[in-house]
Protein backbone atom coordinates (compact mmCIF):
# COMPACT_ATOMS: atom_id res chain seq x y z
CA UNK A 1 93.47 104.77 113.36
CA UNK A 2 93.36 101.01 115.18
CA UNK A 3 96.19 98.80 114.47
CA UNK A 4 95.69 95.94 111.93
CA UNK A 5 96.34 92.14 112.90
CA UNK A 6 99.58 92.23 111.47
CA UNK A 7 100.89 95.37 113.57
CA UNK A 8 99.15 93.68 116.56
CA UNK A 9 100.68 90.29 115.79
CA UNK A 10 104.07 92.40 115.07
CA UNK A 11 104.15 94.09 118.80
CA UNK A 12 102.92 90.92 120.87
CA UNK A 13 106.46 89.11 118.72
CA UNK A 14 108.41 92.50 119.53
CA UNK A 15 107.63 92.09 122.84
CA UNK A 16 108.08 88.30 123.07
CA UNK A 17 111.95 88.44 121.40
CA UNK A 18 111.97 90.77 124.07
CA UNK A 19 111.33 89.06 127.34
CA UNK A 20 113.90 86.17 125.96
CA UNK A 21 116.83 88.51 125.55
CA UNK A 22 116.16 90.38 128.94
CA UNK A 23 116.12 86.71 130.71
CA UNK A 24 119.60 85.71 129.48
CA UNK A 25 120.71 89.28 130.72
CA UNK A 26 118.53 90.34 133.58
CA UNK A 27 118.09 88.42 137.00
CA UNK A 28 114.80 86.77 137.90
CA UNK A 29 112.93 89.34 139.27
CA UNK A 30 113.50 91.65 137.04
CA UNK A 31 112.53 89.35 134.07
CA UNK A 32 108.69 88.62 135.65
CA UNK A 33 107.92 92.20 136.12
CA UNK A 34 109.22 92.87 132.56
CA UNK A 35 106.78 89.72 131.70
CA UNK A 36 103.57 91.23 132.96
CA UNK A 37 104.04 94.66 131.89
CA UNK A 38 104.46 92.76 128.11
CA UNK A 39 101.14 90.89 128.87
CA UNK A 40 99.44 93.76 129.77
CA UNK A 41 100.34 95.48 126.57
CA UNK A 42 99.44 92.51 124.33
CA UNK A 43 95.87 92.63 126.31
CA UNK A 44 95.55 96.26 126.04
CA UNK A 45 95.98 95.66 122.08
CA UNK A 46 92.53 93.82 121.53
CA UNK A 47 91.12 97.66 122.93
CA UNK A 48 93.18 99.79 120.43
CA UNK A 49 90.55 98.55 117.56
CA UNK A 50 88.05 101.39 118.34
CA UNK A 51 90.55 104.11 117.91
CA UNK A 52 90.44 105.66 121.20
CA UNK A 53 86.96 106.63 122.78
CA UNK A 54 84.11 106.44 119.69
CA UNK A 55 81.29 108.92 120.44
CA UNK A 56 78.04 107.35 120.72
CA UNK A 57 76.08 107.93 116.65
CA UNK A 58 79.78 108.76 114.93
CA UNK A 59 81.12 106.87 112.26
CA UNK A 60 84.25 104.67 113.34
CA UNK A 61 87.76 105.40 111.80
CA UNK A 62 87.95 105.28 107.99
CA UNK A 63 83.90 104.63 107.72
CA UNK A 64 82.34 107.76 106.01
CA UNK A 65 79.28 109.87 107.45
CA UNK A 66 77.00 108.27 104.76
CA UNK A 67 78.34 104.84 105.25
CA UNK A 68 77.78 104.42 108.72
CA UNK A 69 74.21 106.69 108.38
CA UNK A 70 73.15 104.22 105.27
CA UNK A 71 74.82 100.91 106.48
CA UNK A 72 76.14 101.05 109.45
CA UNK A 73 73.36 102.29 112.05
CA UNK A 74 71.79 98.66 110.86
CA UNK A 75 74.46 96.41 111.15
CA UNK A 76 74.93 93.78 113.31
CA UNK A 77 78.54 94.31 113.56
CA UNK A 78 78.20 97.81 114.94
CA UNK A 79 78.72 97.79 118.81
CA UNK A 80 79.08 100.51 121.22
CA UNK A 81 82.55 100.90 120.55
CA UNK A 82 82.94 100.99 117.01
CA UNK A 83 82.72 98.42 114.26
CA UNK A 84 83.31 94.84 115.10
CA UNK A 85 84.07 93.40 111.84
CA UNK A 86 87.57 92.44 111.33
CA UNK A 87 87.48 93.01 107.26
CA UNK A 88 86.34 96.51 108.43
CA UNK A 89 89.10 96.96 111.12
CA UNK A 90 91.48 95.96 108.58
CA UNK A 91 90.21 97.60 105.27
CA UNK A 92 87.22 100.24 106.73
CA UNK A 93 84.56 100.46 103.85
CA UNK A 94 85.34 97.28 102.17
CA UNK A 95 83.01 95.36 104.48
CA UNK A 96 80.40 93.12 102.49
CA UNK A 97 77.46 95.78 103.52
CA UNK A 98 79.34 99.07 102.25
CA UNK A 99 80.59 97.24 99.26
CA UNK A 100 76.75 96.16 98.26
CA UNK A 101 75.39 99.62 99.36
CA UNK A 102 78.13 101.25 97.17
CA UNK A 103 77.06 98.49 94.11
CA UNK A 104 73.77 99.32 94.63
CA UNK A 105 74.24 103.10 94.40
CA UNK A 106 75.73 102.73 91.65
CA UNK A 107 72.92 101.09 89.90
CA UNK A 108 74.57 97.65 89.22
């Protein structure tokens, strides 16, 4: 399951409080290479959205088989690596196409 904004916004402010205690404790040195191990995590988090490697024609995380065959498969928002839509990331299947797929399946 890919991390929401808020857990993503939650770690890069973990790690942040972080670095500023180590630097009143730690020398120099230690304090950089502490530094770009934490900005290599917070860049690595923009690649946790697909979930971990999304087969090629398989429904991202939380998106159901018929979603993604009736709605999906024709979006613009689908990319190689899963869904790009952040309302999807966040909430998968309440996306504005699923939602007026669903509506219309329902006969409204």
């Amino acid at each position: 399951m890919p991390l929401s904004e808020d857990e993503k916004d939650l770690i890069a402010q973990s790690l942040q409080f972080y670095v500023q205690q180590a630097s009143a404790q730690l020398p120099p040195q230690s304090v950089q290479q502490i530094m770009q191990i934490a900005k290599g995590i917070v860049a690595k988090l923009d690649t946790l959205d697909t979930g971990g490697a999304v087969k090629t024609g398989e429904p991202p995380a939380g998106i159901s088989k018929e979603w993604f065959d009736n709605v999906c498969q024709t979006c613009p928002s689908l990319t190689p690596t899963g869904c790009s839509d952040k309302i999807t990331a966040k909430f998968p299947g309440k996306c504005d196409p699923i939602l007026k797929y669903e509506r219309n399946k329902a006969g409204h």
